[in-house]
PDB file of N, CA and C in Angstrom:
ATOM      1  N   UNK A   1       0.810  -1.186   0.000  1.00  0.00           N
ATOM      2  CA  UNK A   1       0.000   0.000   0.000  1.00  0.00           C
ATOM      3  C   UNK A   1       0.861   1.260   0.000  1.00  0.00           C
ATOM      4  N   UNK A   2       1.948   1.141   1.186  1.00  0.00           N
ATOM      5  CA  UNK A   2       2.542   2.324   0.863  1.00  0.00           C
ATOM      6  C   UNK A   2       3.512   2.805  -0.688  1.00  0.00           C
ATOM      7  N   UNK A   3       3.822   1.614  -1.001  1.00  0.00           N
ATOM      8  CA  UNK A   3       4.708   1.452  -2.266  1.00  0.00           C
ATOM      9  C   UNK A   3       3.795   2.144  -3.181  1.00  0.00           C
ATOM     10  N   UNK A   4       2.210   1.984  -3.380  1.00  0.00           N
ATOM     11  CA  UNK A   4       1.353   2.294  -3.808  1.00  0.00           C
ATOM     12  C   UNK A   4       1.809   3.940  -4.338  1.00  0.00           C
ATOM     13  N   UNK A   5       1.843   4.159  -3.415  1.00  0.00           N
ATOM     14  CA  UNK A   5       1.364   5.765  -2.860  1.00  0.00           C
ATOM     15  C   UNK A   5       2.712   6.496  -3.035  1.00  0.00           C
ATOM     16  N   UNK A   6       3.826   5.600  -2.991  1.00  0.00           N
ATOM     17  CA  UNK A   6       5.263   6.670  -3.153  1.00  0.00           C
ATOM     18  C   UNK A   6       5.489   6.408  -4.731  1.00  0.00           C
ATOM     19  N   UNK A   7       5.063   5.100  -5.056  1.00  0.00           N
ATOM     20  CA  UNK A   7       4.751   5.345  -7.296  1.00  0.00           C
ATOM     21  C   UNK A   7       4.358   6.475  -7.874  1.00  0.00           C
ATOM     22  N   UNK A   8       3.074   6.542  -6.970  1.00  0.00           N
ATOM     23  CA  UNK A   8       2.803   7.221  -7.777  1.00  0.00           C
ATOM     24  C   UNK A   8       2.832   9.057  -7.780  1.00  0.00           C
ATOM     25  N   UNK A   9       3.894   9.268  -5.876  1.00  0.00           N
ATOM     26  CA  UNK A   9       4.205  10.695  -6.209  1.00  0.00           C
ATOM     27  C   UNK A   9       5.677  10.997  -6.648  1.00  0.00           C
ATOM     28  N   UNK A  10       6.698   9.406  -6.473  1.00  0.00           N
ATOM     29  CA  UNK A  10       8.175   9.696  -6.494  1.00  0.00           C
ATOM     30  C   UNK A  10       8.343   8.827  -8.040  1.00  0.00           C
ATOM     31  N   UNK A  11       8.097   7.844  -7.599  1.00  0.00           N
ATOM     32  CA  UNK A  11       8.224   6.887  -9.266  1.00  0.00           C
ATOM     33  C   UNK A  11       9.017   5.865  -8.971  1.00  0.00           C
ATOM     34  N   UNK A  12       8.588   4.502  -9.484  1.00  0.00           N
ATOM     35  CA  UNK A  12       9.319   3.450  -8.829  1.00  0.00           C
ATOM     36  C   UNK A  12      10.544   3.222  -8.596  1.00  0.00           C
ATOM     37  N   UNK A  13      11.317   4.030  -9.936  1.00  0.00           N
ATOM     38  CA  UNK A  13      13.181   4.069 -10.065  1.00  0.00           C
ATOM     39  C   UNK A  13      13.186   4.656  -8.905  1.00  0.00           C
ATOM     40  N   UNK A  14      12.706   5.667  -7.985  1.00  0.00           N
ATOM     41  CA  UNK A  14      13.324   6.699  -7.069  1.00  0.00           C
ATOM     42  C   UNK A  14      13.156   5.676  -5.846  1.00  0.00           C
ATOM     43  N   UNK A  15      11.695   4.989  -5.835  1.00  0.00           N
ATOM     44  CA  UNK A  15      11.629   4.076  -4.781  1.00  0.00           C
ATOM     45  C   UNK A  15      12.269   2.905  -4.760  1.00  0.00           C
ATOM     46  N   UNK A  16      13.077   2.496  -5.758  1.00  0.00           N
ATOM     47  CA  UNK A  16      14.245   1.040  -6.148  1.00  0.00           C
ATOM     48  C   UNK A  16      15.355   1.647  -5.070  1.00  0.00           C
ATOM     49  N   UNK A  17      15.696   2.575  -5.439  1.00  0.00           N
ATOM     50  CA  UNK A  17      16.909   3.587  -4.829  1.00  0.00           C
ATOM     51  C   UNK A  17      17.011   3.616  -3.573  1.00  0.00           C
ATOM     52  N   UNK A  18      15.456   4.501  -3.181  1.00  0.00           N
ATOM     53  CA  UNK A  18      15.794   4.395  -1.794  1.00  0.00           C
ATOM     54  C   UNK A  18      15.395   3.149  -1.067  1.00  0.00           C
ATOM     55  N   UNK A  19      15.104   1.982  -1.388  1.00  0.00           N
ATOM     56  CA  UNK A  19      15.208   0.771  -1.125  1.00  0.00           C
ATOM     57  C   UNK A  19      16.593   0.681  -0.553  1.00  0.00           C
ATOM     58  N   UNK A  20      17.201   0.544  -1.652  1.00  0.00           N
ATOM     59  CA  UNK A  20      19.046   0.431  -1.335  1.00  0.00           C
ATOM     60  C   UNK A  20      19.519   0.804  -0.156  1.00  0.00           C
ATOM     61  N   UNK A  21      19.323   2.495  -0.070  1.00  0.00           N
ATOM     62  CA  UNK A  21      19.663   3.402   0.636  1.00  0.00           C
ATOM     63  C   UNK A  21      19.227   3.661   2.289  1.00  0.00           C
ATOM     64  N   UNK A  22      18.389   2.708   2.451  1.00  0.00           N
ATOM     65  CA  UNK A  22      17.864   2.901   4.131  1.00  0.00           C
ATOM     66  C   UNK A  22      18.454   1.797   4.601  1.00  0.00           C
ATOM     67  N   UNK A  23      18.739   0.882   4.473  1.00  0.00           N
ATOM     68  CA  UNK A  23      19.896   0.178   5.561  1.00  0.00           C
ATOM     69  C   UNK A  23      21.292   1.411   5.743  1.00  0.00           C
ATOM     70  N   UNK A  24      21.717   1.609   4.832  1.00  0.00           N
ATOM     71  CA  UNK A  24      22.661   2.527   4.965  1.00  0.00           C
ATOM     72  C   UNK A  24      22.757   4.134   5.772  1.00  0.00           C
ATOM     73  N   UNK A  25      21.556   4.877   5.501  1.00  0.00           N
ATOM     74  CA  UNK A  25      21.083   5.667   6.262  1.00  0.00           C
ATOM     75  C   UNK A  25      20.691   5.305   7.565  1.00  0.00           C
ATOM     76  N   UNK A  26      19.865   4.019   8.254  1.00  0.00           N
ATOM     77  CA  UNK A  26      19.740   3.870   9.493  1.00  0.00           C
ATOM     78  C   UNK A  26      21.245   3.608   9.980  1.00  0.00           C
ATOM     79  N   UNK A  27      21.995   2.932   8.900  1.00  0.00           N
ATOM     80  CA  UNK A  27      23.058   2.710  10.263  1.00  0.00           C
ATOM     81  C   UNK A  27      23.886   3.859  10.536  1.00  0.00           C
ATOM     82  N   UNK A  28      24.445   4.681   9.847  1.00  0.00           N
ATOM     83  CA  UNK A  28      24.627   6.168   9.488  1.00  0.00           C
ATOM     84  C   UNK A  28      23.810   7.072  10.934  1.00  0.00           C
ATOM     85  N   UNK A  29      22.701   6.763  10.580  1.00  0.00           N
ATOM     86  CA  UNK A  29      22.290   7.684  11.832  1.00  0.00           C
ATOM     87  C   UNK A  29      22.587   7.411  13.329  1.00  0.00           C
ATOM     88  N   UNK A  30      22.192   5.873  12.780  1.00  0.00           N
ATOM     89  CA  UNK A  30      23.026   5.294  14.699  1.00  0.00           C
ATOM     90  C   UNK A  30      24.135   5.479  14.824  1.00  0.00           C
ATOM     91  N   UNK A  31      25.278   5.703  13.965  1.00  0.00           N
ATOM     92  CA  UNK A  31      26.478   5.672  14.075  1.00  0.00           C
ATOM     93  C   UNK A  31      26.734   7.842  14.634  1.00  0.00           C
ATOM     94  N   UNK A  32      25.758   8.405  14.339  1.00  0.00           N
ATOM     95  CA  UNK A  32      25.638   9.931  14.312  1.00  0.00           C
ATOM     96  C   UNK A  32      25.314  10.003  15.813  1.00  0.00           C
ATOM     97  N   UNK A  33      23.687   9.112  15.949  1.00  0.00           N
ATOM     98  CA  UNK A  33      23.313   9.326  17.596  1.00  0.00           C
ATOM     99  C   UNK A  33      24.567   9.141  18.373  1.00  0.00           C
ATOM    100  N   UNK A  34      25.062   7.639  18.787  1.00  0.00           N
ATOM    101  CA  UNK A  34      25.970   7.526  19.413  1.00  0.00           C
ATOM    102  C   UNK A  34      27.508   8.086  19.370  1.00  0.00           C
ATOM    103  N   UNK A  35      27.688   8.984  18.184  1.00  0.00           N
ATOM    104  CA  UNK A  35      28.521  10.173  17.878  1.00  0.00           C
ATOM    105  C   UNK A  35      28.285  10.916  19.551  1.00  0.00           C
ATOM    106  N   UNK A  36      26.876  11.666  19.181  1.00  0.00           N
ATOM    107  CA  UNK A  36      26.277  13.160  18.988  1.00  0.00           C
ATOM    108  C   UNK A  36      26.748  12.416  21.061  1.00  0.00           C
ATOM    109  N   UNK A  37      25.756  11.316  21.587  1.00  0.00           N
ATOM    110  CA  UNK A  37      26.124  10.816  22.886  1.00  0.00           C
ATOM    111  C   UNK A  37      27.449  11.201  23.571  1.00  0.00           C
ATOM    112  N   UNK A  38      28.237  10.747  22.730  1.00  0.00           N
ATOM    113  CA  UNK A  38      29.398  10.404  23.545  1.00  0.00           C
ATOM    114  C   UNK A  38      30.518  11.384  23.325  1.00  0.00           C
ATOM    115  N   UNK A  39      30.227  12.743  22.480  1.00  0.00           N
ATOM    116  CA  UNK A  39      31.001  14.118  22.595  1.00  0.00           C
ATOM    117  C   UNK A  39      30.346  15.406  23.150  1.00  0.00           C
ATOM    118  N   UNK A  40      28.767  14.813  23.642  1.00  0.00           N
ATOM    119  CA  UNK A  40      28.422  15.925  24.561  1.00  0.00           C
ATOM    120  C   UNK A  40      28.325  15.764  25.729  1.00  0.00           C
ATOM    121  N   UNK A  41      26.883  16.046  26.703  1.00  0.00           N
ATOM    122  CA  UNK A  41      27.107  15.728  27.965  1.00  0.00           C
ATOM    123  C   UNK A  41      26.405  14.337  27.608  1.00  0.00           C
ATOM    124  N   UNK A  42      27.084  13.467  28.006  1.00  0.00           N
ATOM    125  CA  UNK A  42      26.152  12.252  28.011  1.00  0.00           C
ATOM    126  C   UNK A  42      25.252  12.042  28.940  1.00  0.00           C
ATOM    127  N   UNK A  43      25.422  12.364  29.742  1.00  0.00           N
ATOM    128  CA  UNK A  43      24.541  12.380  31.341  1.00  0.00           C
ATOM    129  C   UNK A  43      23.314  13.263  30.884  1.00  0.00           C
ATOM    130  N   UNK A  44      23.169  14.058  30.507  1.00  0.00           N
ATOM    131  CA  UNK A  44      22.276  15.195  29.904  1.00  0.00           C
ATOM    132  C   UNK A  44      21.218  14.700  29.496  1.00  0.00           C
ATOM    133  N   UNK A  45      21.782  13.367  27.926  1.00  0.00           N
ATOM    134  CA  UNK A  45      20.834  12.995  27.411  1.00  0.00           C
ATOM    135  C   UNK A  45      20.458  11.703  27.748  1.00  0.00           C
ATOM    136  N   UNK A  46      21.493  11.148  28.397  1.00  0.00           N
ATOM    137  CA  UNK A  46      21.171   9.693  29.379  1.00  0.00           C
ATOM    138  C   UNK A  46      20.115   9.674  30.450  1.00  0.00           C
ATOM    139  N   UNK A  47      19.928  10.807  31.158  1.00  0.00           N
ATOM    140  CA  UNK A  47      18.435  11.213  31.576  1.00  0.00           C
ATOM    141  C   UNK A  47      17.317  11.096  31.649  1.00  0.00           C
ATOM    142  N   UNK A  48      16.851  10.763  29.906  1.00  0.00           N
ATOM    143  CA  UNK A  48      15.714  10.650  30.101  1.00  0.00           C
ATOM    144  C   UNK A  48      15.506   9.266  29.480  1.00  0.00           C
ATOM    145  N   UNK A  49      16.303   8.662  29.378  1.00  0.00           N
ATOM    146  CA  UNK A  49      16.221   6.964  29.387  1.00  0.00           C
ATOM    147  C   UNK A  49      15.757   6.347  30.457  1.00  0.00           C
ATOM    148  N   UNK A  50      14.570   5.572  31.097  1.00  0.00           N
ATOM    149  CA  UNK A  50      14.284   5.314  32.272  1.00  0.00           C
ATOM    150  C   UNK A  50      14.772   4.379  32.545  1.00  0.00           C
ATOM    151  N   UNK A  51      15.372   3.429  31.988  1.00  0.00           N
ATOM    152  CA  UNK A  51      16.149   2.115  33.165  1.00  0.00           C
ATOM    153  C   UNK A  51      17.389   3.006  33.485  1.00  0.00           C
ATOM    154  N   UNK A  52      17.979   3.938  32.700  1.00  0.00           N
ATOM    155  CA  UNK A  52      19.606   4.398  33.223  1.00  0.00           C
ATOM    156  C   UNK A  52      19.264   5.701  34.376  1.00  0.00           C
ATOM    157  N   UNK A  53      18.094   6.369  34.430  1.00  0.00           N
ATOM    158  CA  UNK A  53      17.980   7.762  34.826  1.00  0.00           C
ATOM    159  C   UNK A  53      18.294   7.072  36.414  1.00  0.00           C
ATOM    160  N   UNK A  54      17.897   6.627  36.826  1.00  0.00           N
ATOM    161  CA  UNK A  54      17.815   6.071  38.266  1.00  0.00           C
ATOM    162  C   UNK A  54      19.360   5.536  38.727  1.00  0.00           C
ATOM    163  N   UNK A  55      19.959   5.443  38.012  1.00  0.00           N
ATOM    164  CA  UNK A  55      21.540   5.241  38.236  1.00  0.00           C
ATOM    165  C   UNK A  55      22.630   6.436  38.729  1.00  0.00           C
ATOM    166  N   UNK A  56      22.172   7.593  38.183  1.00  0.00           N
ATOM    167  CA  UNK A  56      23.034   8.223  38.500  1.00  0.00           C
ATOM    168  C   UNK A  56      21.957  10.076  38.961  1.00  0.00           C
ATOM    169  N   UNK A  57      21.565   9.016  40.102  1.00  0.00           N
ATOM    170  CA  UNK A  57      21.171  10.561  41.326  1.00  0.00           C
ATOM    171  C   UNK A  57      21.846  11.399  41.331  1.00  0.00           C
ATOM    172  N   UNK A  58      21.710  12.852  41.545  1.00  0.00           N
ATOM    173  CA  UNK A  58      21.806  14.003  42.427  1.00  0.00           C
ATOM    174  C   UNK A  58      21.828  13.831  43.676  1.00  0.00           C
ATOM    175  N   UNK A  59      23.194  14.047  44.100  1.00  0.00           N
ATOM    176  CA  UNK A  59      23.398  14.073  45.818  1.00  0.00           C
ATOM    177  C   UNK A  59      23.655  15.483  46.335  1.00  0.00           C
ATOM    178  N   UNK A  60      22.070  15.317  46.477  1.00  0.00           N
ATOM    179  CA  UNK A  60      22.041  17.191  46.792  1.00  0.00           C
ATOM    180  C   UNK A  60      21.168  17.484  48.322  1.00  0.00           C
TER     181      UNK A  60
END
């Protein structure tokens, strides 16, 4: 159905393509997230993960 619907606004060659192209782009992006993680504050965005948030309290 969706294939349907991207024929007929992109065209099947464009949708062959990006066939190809999304394994490559997801891993690309995971490879970006866990970039973007581990050169900022990681704690920052480790936060709002709920099994990890509870690990590392404020001792205030």
């Amino acid at each position: 159905m969706v294939q349907k619907i991207l024929n007929k606004f992109v065209g099947a060659k464009y949708v062959a393509i990006l066939r190809t192209w999304v394994p490559n782009m997801v891993a690309w992006g995971t490879v970006g997230g866990v970039a973007l993680v581990h050169f900022t504050d990681w704690r920052l965005i480790l936060d709002y993960v709920p099994y990890i948030k509870g690990k590392f309290k404020k001792d205030e």
